[in-house]
N, C-alpha and C. Protein backbone atom coordinates (compact mmCIF):
# COMPACT_ATOMS: atom_id res chain seq x y z
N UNK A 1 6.92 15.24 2.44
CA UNK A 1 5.96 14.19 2.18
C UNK A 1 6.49 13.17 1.17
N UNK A 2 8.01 13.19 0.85
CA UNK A 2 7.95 12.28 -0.01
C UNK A 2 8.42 10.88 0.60
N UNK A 3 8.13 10.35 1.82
CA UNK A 3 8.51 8.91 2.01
C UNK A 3 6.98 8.64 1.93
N UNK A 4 5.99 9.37 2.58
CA UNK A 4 4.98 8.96 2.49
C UNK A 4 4.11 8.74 0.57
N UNK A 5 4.69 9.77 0.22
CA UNK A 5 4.64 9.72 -1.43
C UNK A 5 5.05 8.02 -2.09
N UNK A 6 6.43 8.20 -1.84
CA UNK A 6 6.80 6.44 -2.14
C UNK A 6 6.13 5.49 -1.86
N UNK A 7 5.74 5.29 -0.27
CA UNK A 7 4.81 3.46 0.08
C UNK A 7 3.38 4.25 -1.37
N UNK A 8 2.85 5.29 -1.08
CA UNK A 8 1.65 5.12 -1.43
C UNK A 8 1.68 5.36 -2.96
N UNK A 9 3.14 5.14 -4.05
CA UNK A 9 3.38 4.94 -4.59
C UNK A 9 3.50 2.94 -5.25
N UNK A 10 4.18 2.89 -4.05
CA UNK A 10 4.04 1.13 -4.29
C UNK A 10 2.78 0.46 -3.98
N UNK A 11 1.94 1.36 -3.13
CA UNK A 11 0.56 0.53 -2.38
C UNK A 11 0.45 0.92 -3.77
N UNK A 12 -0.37 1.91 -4.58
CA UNK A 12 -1.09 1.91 -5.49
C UNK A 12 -0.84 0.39 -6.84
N UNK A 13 0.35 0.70 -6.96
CA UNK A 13 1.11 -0.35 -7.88
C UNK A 13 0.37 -1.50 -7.63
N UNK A 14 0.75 -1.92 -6.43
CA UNK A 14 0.49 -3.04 -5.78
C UNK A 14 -0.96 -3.10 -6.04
N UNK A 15 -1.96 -2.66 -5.68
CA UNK A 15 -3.72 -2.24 -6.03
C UNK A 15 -3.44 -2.81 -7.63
N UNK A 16 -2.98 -1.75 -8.72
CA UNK A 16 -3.59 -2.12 -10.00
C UNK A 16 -2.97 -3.72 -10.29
N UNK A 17 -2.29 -4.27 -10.00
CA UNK A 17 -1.65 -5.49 -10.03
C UNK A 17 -2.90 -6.50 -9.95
N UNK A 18 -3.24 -6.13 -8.06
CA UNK A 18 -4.56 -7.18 -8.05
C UNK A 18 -5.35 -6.73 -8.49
N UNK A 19 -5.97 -5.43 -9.37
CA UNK A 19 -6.88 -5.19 -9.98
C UNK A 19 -7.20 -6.49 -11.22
N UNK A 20 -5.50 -6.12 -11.71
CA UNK A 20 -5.53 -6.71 -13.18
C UNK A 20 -6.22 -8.27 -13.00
N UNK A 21 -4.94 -8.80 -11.89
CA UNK A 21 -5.32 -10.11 -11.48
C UNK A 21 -7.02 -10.53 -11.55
N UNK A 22 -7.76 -9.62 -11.03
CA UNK A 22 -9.83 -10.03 -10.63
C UNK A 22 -10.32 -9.75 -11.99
N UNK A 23 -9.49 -8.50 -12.98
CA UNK A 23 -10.00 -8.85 -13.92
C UNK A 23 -9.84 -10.03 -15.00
N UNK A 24 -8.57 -10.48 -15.07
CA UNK A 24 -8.06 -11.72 -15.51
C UNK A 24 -9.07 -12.91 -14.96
N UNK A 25 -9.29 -13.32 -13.82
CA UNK A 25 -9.85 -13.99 -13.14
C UNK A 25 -11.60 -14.01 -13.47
N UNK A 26 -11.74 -12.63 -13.76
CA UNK A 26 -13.57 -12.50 -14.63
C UNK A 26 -13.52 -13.02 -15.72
N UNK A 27 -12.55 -12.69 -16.06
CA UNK A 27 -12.33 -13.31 -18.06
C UNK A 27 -12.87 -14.60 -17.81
N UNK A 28 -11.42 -15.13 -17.28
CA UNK A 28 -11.29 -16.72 -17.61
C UNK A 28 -12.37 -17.77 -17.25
N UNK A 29 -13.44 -16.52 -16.11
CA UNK A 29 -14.50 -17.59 -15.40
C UNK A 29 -15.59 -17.24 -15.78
N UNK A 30 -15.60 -16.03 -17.21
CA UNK A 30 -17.03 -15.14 -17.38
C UNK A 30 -17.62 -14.83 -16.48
N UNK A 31 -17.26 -14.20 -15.22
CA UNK A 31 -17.97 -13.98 -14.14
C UNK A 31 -17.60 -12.32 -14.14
N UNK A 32 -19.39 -11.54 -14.79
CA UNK A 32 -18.76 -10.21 -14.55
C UNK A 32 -19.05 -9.27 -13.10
N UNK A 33 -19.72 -10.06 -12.30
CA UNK A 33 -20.68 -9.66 -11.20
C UNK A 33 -20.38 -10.43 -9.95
N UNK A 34 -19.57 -10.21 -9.31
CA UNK A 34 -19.94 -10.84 -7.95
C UNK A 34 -18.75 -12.24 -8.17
N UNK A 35 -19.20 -13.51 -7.59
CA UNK A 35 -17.62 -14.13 -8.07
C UNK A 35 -18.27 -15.56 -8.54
N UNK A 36 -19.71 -15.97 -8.68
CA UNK A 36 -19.99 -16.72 -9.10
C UNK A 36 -19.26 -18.19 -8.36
N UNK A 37 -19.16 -19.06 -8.75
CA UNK A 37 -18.52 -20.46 -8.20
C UNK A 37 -17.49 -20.34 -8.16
N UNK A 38 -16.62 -19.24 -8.65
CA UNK A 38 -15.24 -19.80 -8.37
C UNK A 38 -14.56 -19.12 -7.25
N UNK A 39 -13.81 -20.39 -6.75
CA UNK A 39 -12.63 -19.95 -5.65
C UNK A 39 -11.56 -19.01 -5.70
N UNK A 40 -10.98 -19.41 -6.63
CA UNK A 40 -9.94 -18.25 -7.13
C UNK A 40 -10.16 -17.06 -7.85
N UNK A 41 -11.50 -16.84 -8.12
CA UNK A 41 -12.09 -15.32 -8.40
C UNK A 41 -12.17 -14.90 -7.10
N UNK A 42 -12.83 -14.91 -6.01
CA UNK A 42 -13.05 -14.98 -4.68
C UNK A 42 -11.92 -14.47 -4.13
N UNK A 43 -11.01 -15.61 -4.33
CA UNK A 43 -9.96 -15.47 -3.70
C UNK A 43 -8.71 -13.79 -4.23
N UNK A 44 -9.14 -13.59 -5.16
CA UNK A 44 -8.32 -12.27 -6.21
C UNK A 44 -9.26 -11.42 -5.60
N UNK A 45 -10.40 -11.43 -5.82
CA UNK A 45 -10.86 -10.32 -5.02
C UNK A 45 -10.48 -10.03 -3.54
N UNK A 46 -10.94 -10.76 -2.68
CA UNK A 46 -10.47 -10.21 -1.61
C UNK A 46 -9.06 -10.25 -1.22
N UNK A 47 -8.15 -10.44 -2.13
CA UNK A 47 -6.84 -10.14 -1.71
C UNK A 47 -6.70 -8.25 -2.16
N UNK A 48 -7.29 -8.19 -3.75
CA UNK A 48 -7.53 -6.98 -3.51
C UNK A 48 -8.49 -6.01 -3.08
N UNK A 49 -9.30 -6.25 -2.49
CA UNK A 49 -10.64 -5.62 -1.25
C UNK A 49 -9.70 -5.57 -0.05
N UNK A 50 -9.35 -6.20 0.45
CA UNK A 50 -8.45 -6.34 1.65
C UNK A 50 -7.52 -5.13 1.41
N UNK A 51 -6.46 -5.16 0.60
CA UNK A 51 -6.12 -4.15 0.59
C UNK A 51 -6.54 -2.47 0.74
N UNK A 52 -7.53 -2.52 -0.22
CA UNK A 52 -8.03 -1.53 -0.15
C UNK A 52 -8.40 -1.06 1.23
N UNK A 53 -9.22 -2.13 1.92
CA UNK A 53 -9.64 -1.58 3.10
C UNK A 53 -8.48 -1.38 4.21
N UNK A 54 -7.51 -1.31 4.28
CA UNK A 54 -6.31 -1.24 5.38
C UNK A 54 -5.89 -0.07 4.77
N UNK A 55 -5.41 -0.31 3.43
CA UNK A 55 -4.31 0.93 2.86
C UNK A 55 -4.44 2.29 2.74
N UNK A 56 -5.41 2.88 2.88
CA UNK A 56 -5.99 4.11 3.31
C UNK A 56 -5.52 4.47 4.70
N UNK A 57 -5.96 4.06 6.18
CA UNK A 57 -5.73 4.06 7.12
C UNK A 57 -4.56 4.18 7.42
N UNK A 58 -3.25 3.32 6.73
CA UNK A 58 -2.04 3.18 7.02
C UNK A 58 -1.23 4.64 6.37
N UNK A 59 -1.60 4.84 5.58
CA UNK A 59 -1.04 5.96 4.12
C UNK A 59 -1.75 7.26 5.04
N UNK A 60 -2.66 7.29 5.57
CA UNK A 60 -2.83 8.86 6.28
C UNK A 60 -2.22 8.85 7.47
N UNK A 61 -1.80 7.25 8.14
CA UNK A 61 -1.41 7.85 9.54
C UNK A 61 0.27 7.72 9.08
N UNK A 62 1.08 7.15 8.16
CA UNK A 62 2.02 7.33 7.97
C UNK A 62 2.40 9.20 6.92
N UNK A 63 1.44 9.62 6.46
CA UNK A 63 1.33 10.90 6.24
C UNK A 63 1.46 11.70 7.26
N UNK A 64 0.49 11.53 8.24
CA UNK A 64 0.43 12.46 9.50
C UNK A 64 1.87 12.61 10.23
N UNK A 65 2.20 11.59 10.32
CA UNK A 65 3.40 11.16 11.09
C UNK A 65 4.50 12.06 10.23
N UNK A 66 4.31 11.85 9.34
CA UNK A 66 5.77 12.52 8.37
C UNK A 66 5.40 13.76 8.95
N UNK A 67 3.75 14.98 8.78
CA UNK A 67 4.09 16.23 8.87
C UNK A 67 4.11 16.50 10.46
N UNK A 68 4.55 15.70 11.35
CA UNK A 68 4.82 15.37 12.49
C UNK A 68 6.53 15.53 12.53
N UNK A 69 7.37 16.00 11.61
CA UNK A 69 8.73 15.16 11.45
C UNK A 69 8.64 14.34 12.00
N UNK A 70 8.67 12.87 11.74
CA UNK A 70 8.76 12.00 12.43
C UNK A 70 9.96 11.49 11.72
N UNK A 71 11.16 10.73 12.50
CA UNK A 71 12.38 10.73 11.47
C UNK A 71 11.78 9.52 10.40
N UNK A 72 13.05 9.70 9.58
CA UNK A 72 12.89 9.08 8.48
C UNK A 72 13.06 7.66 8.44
N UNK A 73 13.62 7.26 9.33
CA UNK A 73 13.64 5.94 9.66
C UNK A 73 12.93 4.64 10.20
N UNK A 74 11.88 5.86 10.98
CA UNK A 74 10.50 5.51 11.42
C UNK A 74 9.94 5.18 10.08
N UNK A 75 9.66 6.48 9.77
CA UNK A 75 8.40 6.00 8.59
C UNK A 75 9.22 5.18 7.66
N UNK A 76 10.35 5.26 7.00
CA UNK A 76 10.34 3.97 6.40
C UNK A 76 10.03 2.26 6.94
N UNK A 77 10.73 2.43 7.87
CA UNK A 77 10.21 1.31 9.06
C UNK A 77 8.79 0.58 8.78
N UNK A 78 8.28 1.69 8.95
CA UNK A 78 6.51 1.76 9.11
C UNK A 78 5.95 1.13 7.50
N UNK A 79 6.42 2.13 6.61
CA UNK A 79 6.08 1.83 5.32
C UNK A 79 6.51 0.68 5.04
N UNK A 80 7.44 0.11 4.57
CA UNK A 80 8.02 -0.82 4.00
C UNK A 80 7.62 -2.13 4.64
N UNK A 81 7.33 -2.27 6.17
CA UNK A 81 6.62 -3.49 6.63
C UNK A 81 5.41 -3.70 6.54
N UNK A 82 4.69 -2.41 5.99
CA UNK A 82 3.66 -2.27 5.75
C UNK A 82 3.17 -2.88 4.48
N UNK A 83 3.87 -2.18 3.54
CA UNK A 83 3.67 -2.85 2.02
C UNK A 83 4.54 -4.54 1.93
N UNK A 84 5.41 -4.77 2.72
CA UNK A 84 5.64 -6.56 2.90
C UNK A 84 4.46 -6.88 3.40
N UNK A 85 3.86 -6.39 4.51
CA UNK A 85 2.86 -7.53 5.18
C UNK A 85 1.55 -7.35 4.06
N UNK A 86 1.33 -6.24 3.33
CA UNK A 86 0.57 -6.46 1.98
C UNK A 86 0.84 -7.39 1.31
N UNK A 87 1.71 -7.54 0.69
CA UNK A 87 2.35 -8.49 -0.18
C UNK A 87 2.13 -10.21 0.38
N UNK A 88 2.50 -10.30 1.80
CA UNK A 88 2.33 -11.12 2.20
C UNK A 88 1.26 -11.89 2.14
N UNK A 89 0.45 -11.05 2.58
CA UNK A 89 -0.93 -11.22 2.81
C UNK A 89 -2.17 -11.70 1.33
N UNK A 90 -1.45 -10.71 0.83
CA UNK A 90 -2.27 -11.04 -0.86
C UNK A 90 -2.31 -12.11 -1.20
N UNK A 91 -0.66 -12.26 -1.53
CA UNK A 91 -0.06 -13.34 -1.73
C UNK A 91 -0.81 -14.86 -0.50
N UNK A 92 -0.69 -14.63 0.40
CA UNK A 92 -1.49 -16.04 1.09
C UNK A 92 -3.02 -16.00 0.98
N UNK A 93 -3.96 -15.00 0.51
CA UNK A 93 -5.10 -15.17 -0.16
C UNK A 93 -4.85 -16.16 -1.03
N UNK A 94 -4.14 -15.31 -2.20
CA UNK A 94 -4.29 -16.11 -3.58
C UNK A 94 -4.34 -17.66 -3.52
N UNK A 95 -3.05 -18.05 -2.58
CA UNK A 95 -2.90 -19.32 -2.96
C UNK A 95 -3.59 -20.43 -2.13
N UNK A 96 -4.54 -20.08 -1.63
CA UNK A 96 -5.38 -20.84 -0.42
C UNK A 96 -6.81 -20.59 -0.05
N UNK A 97 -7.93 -21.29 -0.32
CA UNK A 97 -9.00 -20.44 0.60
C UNK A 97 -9.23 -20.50 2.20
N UNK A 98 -7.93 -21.51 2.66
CA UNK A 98 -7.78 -21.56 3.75
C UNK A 98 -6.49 -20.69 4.30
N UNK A 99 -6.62 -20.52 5.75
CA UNK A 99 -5.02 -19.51 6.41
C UNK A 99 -3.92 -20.50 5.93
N UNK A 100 -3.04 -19.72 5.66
CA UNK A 100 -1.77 -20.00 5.31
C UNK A 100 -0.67 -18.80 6.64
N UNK A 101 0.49 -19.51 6.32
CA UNK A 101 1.15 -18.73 6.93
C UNK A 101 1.32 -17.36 6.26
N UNK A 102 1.57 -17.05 5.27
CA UNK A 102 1.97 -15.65 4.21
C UNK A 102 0.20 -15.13 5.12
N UNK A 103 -0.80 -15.31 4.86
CA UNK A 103 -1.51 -14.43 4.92
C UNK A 103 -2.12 -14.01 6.41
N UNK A 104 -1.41 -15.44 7.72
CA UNK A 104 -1.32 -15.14 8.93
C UNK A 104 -0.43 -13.89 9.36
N UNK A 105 0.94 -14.07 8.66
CA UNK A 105 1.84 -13.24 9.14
C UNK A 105 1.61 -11.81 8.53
N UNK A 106 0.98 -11.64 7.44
CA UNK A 106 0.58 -10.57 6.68
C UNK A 106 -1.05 -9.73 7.39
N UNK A 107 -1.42 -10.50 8.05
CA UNK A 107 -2.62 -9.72 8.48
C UNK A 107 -1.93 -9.62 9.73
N UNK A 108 -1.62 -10.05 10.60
CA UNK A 108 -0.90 -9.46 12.07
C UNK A 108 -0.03 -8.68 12.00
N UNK A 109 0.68 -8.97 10.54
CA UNK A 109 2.16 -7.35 10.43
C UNK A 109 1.08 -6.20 10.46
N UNK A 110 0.43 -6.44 9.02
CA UNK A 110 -0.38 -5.39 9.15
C UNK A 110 -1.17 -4.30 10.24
N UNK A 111 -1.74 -4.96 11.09
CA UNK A 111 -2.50 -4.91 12.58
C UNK A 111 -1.80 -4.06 13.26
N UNK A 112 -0.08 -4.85 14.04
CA UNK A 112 0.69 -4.58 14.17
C UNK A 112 1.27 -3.16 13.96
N UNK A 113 1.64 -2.64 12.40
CA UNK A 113 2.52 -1.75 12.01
C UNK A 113 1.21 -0.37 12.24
N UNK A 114 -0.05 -0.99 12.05
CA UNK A 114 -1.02 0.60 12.22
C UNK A 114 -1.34 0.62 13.55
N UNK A 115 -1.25 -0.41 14.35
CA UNK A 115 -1.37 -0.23 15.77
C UNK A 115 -0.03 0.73 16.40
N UNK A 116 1.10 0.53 16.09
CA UNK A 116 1.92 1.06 16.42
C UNK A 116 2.31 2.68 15.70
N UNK A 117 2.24 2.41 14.23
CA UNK A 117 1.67 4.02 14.01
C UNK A 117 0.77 5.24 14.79
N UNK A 118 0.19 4.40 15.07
CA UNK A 118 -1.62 4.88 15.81
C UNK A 118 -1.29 5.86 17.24
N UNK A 119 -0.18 4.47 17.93
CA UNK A 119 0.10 4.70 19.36
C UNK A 119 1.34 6.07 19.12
N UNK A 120 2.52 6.10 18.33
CA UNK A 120 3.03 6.87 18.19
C UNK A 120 2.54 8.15 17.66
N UNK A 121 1.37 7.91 17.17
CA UNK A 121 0.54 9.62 16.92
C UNK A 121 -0.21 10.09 17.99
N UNK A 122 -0.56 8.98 18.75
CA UNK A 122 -1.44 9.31 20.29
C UNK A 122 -0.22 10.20 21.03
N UNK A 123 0.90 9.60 20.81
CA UNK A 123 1.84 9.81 21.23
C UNK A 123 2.42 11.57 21.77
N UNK A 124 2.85 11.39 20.26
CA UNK A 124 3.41 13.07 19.75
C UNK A 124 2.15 14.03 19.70
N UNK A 125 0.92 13.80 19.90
CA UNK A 125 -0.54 14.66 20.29
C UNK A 125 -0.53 14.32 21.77
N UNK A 126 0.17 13.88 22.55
CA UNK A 126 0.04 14.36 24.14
C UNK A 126 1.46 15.00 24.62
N UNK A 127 2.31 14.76 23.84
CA UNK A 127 3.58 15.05 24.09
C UNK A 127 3.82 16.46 24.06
């Protein structure tokens, strides 16, 4: 379990980062509840809400997969485009309340890398 240990080592990282970020973002706007008028509180939050809600899903089926041996190349594969299209994605929240490319290409990697996880566990459970 330790490739799966690592992403969900960096996902977490990655989490307290935009944590810090929404709390920074409450400071500066005194907004302790909800996001009040501002855009870029808004915008910090759901870059980290977003996360949250994918990164669970991805981290158990890239778990499963490991006690699957699944080679190691896979799941890094899996992981590592996984936590880019995070990154991506955050990252094109932050800087836009409109789509950007970073957070187009970051929500379809995303999609993408657990769709294909998904199918390869359908997979090795009929196989």
């Amino acid at each position: 379990m330790e490739i799966t240990l690592l992403y969900t080592s960096l996902l977490t990282i990655l989490a307290i980062f935009l944590a810090i970020k929404v709390g920074m973002n409450r400071t500066e706007t005194n907004t302790m509840l909800g996001e009040g008028e501002s855009s870029v509180l808004l915008q910090s939050i759901r870059a980290h809400g977003n996360l949250i809600e994918y990164a669970p899903f991805a981290l158990i089926l890239l778990a499963l997969l490991e006690m699957q041996n699944t080679s190691d190349w896979v799941l890094h594969l899996c992981g590592s485009l996984f936590f880019l299209a995070r990154i991506l994605h955050a990252y094109g929240v932050s800087i836009s309340r409109e789509s950007t490319p970073y957070r187009l290409v970051g929500a379809l990697g995303t999609w993408l890398i657990m769709l294909v996880m998904s199918v390869l566990g359908i997979y090795i459970y009929v196989s």
